[in-house]
C-alpha atoms as a PDB file:
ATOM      1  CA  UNK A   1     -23.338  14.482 -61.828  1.00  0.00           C
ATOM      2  CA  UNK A   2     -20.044  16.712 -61.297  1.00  0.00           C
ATOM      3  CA  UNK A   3     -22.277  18.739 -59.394  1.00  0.00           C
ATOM      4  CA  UNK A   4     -22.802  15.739 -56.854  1.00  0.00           C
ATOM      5  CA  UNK A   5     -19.532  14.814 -57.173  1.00  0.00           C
ATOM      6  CA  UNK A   6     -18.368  18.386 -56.061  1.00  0.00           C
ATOM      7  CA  UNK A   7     -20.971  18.292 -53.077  1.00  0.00           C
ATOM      8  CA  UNK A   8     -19.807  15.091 -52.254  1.00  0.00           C
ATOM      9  CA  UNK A   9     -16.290  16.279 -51.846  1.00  0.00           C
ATOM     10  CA  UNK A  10     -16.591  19.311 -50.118  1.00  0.00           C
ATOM     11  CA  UNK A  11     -19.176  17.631 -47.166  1.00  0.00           C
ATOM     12  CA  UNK A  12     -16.301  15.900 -45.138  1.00  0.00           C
ATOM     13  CA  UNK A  13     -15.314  19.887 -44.768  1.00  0.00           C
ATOM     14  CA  UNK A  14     -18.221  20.662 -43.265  1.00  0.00           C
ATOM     15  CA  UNK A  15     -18.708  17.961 -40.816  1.00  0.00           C
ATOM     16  CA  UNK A  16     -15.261  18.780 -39.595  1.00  0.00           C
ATOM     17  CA  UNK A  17     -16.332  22.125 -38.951  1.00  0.00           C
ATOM     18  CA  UNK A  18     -19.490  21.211 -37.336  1.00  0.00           C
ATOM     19  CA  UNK A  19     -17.202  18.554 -35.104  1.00  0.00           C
ATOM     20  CA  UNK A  20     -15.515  21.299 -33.742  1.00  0.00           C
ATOM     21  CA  UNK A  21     -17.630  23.893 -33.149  1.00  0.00           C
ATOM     22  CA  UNK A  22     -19.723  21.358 -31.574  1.00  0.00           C
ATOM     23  CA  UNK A  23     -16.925  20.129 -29.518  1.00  0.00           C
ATOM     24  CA  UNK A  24     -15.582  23.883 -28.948  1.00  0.00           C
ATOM     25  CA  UNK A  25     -17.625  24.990 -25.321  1.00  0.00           C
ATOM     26  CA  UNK A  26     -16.126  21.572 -24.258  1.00  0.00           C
ATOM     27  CA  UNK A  27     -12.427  21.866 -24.900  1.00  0.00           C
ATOM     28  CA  UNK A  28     -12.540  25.655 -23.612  1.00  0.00           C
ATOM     29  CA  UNK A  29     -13.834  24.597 -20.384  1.00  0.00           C
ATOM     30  CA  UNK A  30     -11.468  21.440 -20.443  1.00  0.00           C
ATOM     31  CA  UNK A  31      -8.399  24.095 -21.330  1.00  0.00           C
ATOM     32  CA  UNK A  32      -9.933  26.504 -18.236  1.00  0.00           C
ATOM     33  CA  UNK A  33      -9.893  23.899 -15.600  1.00  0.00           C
ATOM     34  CA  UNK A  34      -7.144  21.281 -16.725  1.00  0.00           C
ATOM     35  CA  UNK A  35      -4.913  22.553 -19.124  1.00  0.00           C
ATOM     36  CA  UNK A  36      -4.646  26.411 -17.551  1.00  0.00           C
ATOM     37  CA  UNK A  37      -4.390  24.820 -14.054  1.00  0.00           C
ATOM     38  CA  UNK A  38      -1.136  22.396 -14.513  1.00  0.00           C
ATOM     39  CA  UNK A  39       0.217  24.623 -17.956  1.00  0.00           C
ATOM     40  CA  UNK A  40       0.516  27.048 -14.274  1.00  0.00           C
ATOM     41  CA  UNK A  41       1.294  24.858 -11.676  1.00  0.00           C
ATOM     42  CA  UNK A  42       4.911  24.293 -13.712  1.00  0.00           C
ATOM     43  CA  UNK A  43       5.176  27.813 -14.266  1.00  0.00           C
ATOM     44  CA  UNK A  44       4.973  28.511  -9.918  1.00  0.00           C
ATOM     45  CA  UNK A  45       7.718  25.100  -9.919  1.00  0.00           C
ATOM     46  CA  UNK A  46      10.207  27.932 -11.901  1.00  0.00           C
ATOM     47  CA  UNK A  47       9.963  30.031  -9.365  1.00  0.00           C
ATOM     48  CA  UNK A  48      11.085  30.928  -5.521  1.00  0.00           C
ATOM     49  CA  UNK A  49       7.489  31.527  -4.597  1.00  0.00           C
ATOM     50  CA  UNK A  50       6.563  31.415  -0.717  1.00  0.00           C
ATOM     51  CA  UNK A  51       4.018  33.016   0.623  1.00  0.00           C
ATOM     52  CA  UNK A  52       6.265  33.949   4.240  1.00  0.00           C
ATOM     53  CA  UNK A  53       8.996  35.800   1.932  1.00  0.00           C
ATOM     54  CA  UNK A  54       6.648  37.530  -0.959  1.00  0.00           C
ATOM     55  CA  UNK A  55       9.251  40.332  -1.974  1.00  0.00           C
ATOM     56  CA  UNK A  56      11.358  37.771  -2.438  1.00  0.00           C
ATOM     57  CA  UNK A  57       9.392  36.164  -5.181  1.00  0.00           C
ATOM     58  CA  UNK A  58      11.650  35.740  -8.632  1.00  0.00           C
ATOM     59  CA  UNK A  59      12.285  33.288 -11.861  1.00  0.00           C
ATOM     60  CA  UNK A  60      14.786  31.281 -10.619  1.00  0.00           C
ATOM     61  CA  UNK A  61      14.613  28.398 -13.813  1.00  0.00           C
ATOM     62  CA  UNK A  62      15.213  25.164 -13.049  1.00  0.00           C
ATOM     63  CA  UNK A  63      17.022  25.571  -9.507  1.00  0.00           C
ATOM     64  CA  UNK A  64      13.889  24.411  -7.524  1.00  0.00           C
ATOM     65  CA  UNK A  65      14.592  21.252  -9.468  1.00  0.00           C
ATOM     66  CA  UNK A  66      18.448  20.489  -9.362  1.00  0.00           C
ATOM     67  CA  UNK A  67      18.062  21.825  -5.033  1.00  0.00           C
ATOM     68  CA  UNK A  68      16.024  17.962  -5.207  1.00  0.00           C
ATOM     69  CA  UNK A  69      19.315  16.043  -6.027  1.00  0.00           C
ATOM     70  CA  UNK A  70      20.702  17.137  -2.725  1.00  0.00           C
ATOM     71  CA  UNK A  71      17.752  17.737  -0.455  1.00  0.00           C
ATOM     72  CA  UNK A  72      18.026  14.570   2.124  1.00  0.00           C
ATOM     73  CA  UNK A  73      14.110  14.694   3.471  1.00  0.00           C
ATOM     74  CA  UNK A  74      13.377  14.662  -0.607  1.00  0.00           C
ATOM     75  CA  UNK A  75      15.056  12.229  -1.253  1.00  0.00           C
ATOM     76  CA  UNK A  76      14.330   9.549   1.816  1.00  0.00           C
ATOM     77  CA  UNK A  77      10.506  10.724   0.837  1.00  0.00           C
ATOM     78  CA  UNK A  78      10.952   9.046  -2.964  1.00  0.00           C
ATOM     79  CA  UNK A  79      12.502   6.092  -1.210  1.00  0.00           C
ATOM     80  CA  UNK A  80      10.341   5.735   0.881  1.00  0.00           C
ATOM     81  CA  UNK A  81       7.396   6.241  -1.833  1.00  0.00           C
ATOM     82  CA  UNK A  82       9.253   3.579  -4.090  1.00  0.00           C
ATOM     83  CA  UNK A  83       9.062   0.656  -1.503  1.00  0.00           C
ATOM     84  CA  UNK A  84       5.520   1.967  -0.232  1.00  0.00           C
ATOM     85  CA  UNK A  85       4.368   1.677  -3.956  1.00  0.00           C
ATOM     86  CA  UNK A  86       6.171  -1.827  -4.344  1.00  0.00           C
ATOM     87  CA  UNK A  87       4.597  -3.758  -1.194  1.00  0.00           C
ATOM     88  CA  UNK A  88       1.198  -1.808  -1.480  1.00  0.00           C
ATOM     89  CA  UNK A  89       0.777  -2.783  -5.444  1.00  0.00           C
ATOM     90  CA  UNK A  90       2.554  -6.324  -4.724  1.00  0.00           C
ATOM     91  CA  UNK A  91       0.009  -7.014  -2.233  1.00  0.00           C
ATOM     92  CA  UNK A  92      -3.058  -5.319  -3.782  1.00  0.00           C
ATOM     93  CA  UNK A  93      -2.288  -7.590  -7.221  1.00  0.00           C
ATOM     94  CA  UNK A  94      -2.072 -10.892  -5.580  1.00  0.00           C
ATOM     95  CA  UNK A  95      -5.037 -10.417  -3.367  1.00  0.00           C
ATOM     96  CA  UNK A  96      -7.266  -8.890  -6.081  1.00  0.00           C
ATOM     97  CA  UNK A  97      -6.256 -11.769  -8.206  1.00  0.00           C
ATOM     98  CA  UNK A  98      -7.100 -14.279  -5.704  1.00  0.00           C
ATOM     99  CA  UNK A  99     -10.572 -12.386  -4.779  1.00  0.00           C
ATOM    100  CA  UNK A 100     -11.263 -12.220  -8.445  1.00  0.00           C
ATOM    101  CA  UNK A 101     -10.642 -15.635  -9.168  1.00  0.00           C
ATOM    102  CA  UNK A 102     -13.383 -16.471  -6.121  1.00  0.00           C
ATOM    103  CA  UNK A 103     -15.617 -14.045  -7.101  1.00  0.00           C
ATOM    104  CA  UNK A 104     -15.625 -15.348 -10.738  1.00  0.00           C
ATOM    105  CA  UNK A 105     -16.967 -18.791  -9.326  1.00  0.00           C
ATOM    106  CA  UNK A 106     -20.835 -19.558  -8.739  1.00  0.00           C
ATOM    107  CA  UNK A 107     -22.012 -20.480  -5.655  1.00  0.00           C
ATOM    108  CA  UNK A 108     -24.982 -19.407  -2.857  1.00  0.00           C
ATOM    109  CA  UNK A 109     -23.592 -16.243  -1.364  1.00  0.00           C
ATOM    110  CA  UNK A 110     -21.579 -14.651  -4.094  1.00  0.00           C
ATOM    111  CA  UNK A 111     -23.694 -11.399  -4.408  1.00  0.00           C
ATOM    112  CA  UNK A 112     -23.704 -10.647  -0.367  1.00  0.00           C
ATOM    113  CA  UNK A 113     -19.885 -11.337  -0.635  1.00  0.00           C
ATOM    114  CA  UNK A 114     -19.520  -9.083  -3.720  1.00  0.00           C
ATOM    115  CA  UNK A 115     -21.364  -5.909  -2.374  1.00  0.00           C
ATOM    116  CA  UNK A 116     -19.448  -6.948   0.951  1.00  0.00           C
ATOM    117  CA  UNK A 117     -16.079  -6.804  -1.041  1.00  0.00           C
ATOM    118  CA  UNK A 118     -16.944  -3.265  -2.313  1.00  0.00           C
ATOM    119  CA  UNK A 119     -17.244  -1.808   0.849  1.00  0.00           C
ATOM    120  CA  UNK A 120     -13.750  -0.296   1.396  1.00  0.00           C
ATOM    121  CA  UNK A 121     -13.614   0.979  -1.890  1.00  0.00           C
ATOM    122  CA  UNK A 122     -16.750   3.461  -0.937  1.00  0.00           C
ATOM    123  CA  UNK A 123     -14.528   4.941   2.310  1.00  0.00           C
ATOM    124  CA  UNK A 124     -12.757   7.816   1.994  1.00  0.00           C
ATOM    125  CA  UNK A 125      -9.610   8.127   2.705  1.00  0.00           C
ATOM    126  CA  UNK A 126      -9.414  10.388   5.698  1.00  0.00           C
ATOM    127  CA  UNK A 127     -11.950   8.104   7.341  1.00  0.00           C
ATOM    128  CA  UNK A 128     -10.300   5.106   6.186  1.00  0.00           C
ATOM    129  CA  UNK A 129      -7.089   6.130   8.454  1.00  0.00           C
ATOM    130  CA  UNK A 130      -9.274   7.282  11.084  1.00  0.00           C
ATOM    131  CA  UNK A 131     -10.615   3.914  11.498  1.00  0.00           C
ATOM    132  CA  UNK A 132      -6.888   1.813  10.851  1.00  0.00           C
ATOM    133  CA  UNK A 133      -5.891   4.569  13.449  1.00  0.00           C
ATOM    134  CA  UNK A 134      -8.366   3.001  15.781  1.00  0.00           C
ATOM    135  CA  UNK A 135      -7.790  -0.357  14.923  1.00  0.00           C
ATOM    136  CA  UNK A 136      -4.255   0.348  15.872  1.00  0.00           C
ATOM    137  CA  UNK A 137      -4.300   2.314  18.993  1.00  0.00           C
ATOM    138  CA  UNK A 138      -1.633   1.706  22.015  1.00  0.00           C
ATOM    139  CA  UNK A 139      -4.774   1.833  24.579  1.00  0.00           C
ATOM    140  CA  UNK A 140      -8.529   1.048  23.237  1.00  0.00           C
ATOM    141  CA  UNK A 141      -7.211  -0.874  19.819  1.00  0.00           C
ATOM    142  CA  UNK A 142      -9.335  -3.796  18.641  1.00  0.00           C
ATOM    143  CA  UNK A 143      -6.267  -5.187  17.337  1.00  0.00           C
ATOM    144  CA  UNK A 144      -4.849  -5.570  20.573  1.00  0.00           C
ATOM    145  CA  UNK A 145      -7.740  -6.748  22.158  1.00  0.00           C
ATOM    146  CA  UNK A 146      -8.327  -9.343  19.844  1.00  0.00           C
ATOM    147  CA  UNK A 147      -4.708 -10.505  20.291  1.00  0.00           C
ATOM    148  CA  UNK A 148      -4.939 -10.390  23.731  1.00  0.00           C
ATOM    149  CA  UNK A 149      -8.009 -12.797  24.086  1.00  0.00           C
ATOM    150  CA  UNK A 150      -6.632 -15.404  21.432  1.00  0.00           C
ATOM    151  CA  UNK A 151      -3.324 -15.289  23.661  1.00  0.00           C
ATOM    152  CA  UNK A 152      -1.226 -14.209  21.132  1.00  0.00           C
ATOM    153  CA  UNK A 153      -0.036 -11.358  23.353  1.00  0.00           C
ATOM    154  CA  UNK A 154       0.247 -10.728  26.944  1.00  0.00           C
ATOM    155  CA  UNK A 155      -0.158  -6.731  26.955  1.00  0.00           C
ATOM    156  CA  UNK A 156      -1.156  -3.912  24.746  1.00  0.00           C
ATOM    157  CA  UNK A 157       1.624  -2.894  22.251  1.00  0.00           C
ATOM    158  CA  UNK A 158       1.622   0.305  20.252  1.00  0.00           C
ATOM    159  CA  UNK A 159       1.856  -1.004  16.673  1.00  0.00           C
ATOM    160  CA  UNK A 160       2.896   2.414  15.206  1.00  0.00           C
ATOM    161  CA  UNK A 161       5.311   3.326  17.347  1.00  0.00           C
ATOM    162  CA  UNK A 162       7.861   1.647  15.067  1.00  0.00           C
ATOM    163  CA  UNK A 163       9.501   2.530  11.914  1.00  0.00           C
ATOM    164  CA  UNK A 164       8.427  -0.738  10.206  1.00  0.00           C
ATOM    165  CA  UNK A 165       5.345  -1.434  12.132  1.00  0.00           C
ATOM    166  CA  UNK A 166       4.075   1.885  11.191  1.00  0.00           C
ATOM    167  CA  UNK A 167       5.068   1.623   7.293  1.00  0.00           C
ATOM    168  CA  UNK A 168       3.709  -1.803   7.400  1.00  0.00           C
ATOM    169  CA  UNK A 169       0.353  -1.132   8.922  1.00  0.00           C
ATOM    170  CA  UNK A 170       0.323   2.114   6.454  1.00  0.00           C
ATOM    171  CA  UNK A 171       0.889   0.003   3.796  1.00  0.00           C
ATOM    172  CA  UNK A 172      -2.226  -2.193   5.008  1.00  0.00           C
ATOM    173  CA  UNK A 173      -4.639   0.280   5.284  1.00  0.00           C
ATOM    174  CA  UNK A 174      -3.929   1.719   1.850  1.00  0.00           C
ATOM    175  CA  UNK A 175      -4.347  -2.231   0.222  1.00  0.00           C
ATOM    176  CA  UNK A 176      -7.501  -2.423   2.345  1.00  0.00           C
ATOM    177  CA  UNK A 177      -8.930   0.749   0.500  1.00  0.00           C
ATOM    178  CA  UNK A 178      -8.104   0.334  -3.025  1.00  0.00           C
ATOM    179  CA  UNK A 179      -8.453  -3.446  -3.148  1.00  0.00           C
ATOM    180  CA  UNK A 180     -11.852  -3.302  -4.116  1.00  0.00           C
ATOM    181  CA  UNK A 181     -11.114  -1.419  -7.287  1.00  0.00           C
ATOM    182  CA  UNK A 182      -8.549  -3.901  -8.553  1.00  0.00           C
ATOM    183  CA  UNK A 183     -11.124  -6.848  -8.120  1.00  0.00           C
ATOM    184  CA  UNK A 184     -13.748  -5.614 -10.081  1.00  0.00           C
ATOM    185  CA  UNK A 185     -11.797  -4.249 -12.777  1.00  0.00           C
ATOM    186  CA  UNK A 186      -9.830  -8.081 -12.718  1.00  0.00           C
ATOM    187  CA  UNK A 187     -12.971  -9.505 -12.372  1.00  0.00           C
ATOM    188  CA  UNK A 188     -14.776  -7.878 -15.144  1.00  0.00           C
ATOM    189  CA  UNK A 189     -11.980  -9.026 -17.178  1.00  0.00           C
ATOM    190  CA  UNK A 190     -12.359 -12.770 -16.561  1.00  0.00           C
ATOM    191  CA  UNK A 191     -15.942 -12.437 -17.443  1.00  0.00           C
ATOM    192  CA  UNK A 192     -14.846 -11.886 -20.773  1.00  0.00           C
ATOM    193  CA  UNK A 193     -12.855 -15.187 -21.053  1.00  0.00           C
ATOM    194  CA  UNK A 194     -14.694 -17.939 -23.355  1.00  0.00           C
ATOM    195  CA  UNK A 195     -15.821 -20.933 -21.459  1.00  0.00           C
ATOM    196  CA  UNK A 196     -15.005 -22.729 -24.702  1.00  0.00           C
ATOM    197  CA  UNK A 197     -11.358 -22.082 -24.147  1.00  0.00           C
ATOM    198  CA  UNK A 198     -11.299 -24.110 -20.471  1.00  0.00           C
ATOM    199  CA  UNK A 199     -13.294 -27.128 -21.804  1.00  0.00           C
ATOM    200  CA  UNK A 200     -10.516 -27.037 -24.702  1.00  0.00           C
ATOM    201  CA  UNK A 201      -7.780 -26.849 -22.091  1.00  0.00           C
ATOM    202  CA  UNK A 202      -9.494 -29.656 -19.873  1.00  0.00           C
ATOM    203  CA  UNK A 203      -9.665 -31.909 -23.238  1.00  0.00           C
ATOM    204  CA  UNK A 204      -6.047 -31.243 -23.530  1.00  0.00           C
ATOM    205  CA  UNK A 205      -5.753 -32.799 -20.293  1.00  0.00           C
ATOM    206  CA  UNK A 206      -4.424 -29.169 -18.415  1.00  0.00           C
ATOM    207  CA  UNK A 207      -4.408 -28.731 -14.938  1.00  0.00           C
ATOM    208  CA  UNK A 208      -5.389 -26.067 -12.806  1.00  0.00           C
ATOM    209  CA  UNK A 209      -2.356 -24.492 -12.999  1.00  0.00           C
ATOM    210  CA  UNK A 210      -2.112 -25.131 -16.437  1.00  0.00           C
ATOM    211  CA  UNK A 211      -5.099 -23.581 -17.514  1.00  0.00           C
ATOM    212  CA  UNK A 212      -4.196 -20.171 -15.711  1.00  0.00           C
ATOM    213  CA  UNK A 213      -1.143 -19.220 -17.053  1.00  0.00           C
ATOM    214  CA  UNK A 214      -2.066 -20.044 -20.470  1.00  0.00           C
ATOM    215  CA  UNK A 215      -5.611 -19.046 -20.429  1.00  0.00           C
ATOM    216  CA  UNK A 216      -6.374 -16.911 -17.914  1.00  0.00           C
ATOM    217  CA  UNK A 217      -3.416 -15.042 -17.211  1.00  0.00           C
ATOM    218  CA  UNK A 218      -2.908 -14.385 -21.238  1.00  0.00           C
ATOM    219  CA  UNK A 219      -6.715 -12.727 -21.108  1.00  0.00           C
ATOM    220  CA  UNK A 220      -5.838 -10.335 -18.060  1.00  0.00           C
ATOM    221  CA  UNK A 221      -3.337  -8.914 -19.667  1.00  0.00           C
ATOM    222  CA  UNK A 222      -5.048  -5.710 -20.236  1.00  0.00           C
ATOM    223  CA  UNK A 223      -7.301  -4.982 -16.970  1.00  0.00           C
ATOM    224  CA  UNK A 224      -3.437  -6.310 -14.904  1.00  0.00           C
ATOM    225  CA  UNK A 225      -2.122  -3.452 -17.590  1.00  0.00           C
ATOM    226  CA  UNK A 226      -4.539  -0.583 -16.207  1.00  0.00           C
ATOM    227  CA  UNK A 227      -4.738  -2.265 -12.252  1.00  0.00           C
ATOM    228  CA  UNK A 228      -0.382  -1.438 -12.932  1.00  0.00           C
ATOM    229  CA  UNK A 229      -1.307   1.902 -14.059  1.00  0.00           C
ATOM    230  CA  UNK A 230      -3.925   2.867 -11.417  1.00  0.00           C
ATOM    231  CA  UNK A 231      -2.687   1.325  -8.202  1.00  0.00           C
ATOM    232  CA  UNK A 232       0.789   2.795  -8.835  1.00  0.00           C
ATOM    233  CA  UNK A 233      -0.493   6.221  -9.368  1.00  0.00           C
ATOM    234  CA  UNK A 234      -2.696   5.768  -6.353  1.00  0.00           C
ATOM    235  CA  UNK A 235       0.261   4.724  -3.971  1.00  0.00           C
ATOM    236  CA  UNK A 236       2.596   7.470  -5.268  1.00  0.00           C
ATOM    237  CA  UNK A 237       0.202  10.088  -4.596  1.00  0.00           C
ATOM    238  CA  UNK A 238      -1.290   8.029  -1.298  1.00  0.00           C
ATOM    239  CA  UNK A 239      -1.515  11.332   1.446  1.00  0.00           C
ATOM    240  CA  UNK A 240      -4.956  10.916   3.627  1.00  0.00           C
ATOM    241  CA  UNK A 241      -4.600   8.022   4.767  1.00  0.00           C
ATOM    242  CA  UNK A 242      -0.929   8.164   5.791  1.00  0.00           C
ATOM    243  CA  UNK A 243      -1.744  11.591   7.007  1.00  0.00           C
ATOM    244  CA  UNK A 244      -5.026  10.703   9.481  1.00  0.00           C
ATOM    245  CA  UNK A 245      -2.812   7.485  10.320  1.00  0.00           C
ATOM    246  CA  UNK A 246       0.986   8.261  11.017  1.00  0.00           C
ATOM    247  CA  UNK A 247       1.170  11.852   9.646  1.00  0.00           C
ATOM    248  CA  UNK A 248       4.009  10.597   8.647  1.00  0.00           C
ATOM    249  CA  UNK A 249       6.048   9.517  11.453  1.00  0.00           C
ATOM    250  CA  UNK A 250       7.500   7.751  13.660  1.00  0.00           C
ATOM    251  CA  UNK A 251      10.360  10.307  12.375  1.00  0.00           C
ATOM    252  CA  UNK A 252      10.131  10.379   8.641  1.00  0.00           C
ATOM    253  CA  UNK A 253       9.221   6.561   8.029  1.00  0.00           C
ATOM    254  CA  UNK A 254       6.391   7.156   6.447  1.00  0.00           C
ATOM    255  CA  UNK A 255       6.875  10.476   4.798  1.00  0.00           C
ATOM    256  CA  UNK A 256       5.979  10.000   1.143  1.00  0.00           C
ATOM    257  CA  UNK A 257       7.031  12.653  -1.751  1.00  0.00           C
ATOM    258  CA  UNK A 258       2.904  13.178  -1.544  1.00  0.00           C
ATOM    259  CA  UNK A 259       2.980  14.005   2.004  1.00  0.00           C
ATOM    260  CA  UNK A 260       5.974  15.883   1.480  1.00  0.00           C
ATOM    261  CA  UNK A 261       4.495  17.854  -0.614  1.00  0.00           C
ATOM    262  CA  UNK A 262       1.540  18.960   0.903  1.00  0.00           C
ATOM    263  CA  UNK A 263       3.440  19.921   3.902  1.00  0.00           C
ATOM    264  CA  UNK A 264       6.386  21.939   2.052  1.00  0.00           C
ATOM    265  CA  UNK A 265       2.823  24.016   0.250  1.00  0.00           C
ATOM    266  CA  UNK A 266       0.771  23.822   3.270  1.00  0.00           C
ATOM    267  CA  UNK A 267       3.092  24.276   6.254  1.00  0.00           C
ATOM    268  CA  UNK A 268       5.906  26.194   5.019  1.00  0.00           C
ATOM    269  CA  UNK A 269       4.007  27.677   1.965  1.00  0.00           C
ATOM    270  CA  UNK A 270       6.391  27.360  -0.560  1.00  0.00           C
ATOM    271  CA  UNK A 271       4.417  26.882  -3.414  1.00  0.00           C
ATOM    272  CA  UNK A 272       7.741  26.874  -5.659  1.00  0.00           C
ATOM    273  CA  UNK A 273       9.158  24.185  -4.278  1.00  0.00           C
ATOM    274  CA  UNK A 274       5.947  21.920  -3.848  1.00  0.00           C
ATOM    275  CA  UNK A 275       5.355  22.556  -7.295  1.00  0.00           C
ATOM    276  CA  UNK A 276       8.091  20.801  -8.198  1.00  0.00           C
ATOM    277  CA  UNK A 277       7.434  18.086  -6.380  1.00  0.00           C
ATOM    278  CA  UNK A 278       3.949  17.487  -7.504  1.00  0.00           C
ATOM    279  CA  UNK A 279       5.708  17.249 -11.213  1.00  0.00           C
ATOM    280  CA  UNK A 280       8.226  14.408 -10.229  1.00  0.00           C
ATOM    281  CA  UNK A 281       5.332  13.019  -8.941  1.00  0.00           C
ATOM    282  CA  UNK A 282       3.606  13.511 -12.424  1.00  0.00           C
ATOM    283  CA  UNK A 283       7.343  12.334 -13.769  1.00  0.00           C
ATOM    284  CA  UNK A 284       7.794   9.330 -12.195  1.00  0.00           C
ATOM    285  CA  UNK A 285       4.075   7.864 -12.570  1.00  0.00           C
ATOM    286  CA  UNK A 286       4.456   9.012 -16.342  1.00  0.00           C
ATOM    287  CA  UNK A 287       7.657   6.969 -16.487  1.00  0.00           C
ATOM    288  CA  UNK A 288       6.239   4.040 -14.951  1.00  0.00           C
ATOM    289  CA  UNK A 289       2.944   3.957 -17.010  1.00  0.00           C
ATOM    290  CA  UNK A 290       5.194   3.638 -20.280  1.00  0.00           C
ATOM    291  CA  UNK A 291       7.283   1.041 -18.864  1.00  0.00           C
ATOM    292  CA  UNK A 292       4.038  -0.605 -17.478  1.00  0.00           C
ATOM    293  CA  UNK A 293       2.483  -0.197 -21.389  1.00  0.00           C
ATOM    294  CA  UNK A 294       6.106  -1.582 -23.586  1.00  0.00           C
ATOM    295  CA  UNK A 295       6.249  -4.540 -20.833  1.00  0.00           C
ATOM    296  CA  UNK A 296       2.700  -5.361 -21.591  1.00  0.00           C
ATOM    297  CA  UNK A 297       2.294  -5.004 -25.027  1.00  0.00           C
ATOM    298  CA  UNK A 298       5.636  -7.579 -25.904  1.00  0.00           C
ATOM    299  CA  UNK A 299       3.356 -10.253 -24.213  1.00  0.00           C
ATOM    300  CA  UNK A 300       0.359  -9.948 -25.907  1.00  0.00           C
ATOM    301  CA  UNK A 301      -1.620  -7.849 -28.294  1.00  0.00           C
ATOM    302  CA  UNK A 302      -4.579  -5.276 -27.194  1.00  0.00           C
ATOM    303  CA  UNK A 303      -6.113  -2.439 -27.149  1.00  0.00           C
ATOM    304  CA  UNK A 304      -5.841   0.867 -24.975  1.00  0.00           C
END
């Protein structure tokens, strides 16, 4: 019996070690190509690093960072991120609720309009501008013909030619694109609701509006918490389709800390510097995912 008793103690040992050495390959290949990869990328943001002035590569510390708090195309790029990221998820949460909320209904039609729905979310990005781009243009746009032959307009105008038209319209195409992703995952979370809940609510004599914000809303707590999470990190890091569609312009009115950052390691190869911006990136999404998570979790109780 103490001999059982001993065997029994010393198995949880062994299935430990046969966890990990079973889980070993993966983690060393997850260390190779995630951890090595970023564990670097913040070593190169420590550095003046570019590629044009390679004897002058050194450690410089932190002075790629504090050069930020006074670099003017930095810092219009993170404002102009920040009010990207608030009409692009404002608009992308409203509609995807709405579009959920249809979706969620039976009626003839609802499977076409589904797999029609998930269309935009199967472009990629670069030909997701090239098409808005299209859409758009001064000459040959559909936009413009379409506006023409309602009426609406008595000659072709050249929508991105202006600050805010061009921001605007970015901020369109980029909704357009990701919508699809919010619906379903909003969607799949309203299948989950318990019919028996609404025919409570109903007995109880609630209205429509009623019954969403103290059924529905209280249930979507968790796919609205990861939608938060998703579309912001998505917006903040937006760069083909503002690329293919503005490149950024007219001027710098579209010029996102993304795009900013491709073209500080791209263009003018310093790798130090766009290292460093990659990490506020990394920063301020991290930031915003916490306050996204605290926000959420005071209103209701669930899992992530």
């Amino acid at each position: 019996m103490a001999a059982l008793t001993g065997f029994a103690e010393r198995r949880p040992l062994g299935d430990n070690a046969k966890a990990w050495a079973l889980n070993a390959p993966a983690m060393v290949v997850i260390a190779l190509l995630v951890a090595y990869p970023i564990g670097y990328s913040f070593y190169v943001s420590l550095q003046k690093n570019n590629l044009k002035r390679p004897r002058a590569k050194r450690f410089i510390g932190f002075d790629n960072y504090t050069s930020l708090l006074s670099d003017h195309a930095f810092l219009n790029a993170v404002k102009v991120s920040a009010l990207f990221v608030v009409v692009v998820l404002g608009l992308t949460v409203v509609l995807a609720l709405i579009l959920a909320l249809v979706l969620n209904e039976r009626f003839r039609g609802r499977g076409l309009l589904l797999s029609l729905a998930l269309l935009p979310w199967a472009m990629p990005g670069v030909v997701n501008g090239l098409m808005w781009r299209t859409i758009f243009d001064a000459k040959t746009g559909a936009l413009n013909g379409l506006l023409q032959q309602l009426g609406l307009i008595d000659s072709y105008h050249a929508w991105l030619t202006s600050g805010t038209g061009a921001f605007l319209f970015t901020a369109l195409a980029q909704v357009w694109n990701t919508l699809p992703f919010s619906v379903i995952i909003l969607l799949a979370g309203l299948s989950t609701i318990p019919s028996e809940l609404y025919d409570a609510a109903t007995v109880d004599r609630a209205g429509a509006w009623r019954r969403f914000t103290e059924v529905t809303v209280p249930w979507l707590l968790h796919p609205l918490l990861i939608v938060l999470i998703l579309e912001t990190m998505n917006a903040f890091r937006a760069f083909d389709t503002i690329y293919v569609l503005t490149g950024g312009g007219p001027g710098d009115a579209t010029t996102t800390i993304a795009l900013l950052d491709v073209q500080t390691v791209l263009t003018f190869t310093d790798f130090g510097l766009g290292s460093a911006y990659a990490w506020v990136i990394t920063a301020i999404t991290l930031l915003i995912s916490v306050g996204y998570i605290g926000l959420l979790y005071r209103k209701g109780n669930f899992e992530v």
